[in-house]
Protein backbone atom coordinates (compact mmCIF):
# COMPACT_ATOMS: atom_id res chain seq x y z
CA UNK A 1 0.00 0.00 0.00
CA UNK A 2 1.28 3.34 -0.96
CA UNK A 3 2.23 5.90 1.71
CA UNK A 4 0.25 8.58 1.81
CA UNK A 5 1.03 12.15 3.50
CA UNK A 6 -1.23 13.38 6.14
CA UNK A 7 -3.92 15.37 5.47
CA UNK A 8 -3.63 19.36 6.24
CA UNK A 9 -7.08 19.89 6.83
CA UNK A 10 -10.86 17.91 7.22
CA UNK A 11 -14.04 18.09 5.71
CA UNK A 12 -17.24 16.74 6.71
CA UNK A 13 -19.56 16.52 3.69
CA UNK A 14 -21.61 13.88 4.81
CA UNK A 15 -25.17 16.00 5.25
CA UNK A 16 -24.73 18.05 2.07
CA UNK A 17 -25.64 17.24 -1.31
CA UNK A 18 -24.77 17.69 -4.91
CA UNK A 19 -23.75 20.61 -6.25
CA UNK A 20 -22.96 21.81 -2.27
CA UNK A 21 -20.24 18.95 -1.92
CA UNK A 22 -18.03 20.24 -4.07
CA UNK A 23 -18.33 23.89 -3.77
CA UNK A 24 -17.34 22.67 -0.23
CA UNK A 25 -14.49 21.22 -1.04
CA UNK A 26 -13.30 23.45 -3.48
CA UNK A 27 -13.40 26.48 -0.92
CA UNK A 28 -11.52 23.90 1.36
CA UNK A 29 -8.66 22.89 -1.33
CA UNK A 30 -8.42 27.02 -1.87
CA UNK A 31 -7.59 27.31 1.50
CA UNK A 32 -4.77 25.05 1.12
CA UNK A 33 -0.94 25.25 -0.53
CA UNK A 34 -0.21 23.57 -3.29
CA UNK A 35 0.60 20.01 -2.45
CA UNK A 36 -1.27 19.98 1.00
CA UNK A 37 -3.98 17.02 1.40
CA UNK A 38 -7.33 17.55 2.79
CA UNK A 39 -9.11 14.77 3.57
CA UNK A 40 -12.77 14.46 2.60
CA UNK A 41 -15.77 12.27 4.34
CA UNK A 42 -18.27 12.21 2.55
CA UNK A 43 -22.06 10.38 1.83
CA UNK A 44 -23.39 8.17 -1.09
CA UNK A 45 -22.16 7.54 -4.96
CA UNK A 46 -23.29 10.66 -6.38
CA UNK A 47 -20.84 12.77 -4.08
CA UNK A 48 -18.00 10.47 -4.43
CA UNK A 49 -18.45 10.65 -8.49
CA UNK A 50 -18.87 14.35 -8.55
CA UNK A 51 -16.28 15.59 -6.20
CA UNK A 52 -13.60 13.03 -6.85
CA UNK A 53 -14.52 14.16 -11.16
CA UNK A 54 -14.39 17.74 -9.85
CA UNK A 55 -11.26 17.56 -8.31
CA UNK A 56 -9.64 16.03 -11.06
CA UNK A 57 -10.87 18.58 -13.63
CA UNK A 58 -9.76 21.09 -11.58
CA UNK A 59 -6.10 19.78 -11.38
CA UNK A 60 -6.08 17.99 -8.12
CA UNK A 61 -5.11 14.68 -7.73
CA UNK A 62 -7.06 11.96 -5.68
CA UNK A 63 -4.59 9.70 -3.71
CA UNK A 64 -7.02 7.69 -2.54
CA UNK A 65 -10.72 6.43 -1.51
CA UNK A 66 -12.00 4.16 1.28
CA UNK A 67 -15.83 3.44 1.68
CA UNK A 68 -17.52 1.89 4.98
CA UNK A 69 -19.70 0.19 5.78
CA UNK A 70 -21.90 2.97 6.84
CA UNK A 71 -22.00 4.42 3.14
CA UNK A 72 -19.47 7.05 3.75
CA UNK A 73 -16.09 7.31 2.09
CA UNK A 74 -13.31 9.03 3.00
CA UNK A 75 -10.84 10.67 0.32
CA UNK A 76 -8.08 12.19 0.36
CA UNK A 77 -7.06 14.71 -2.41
CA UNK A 78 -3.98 16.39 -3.08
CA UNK A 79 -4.27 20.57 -3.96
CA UNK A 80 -3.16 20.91 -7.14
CA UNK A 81 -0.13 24.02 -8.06
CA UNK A 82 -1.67 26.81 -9.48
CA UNK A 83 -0.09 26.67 -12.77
């Protein structure tokens, strides 16, 4: 299993819903440097495909995804440079 870096910062999106789950997360990446993680929990498969599609789009990289049992996932996504 790859290492991954800790996370700088963490956002609950788990009561939210599409299109709020992003925007969420994409003030939260803002408020990061480049190359910081935040670390996302969020609720359900519509939220997982949107913000982890989002992110990417945007220039962010996902490092990685894990779902519970409870139908939340947890991801964590590294801020993109602002190139």
């Amino acid at each position: 299993m790859p290492h991954n870096p800790p996370a700088a910062s963490f956002l609950d999106i788990t009561g939210d819903v599409c299109p709020m789950t992003y925007v969420k997360t994409k003030i939260a990446l803002e408020d990061l440097a480049p190359g910081e993680v935040l670390a996302v929990l969020l609720r359900g498969t519509e939220p997982l495909r949107n913000v982890t599609q989002s992110c990417t789009l945007d220039g962010h990289t996902v490092l990685r995804q894990d779902s519970g049992e409870d139908g939340c996932t947890r991801i964590l996504i590294r801020r993109g440079t602002d190139d």
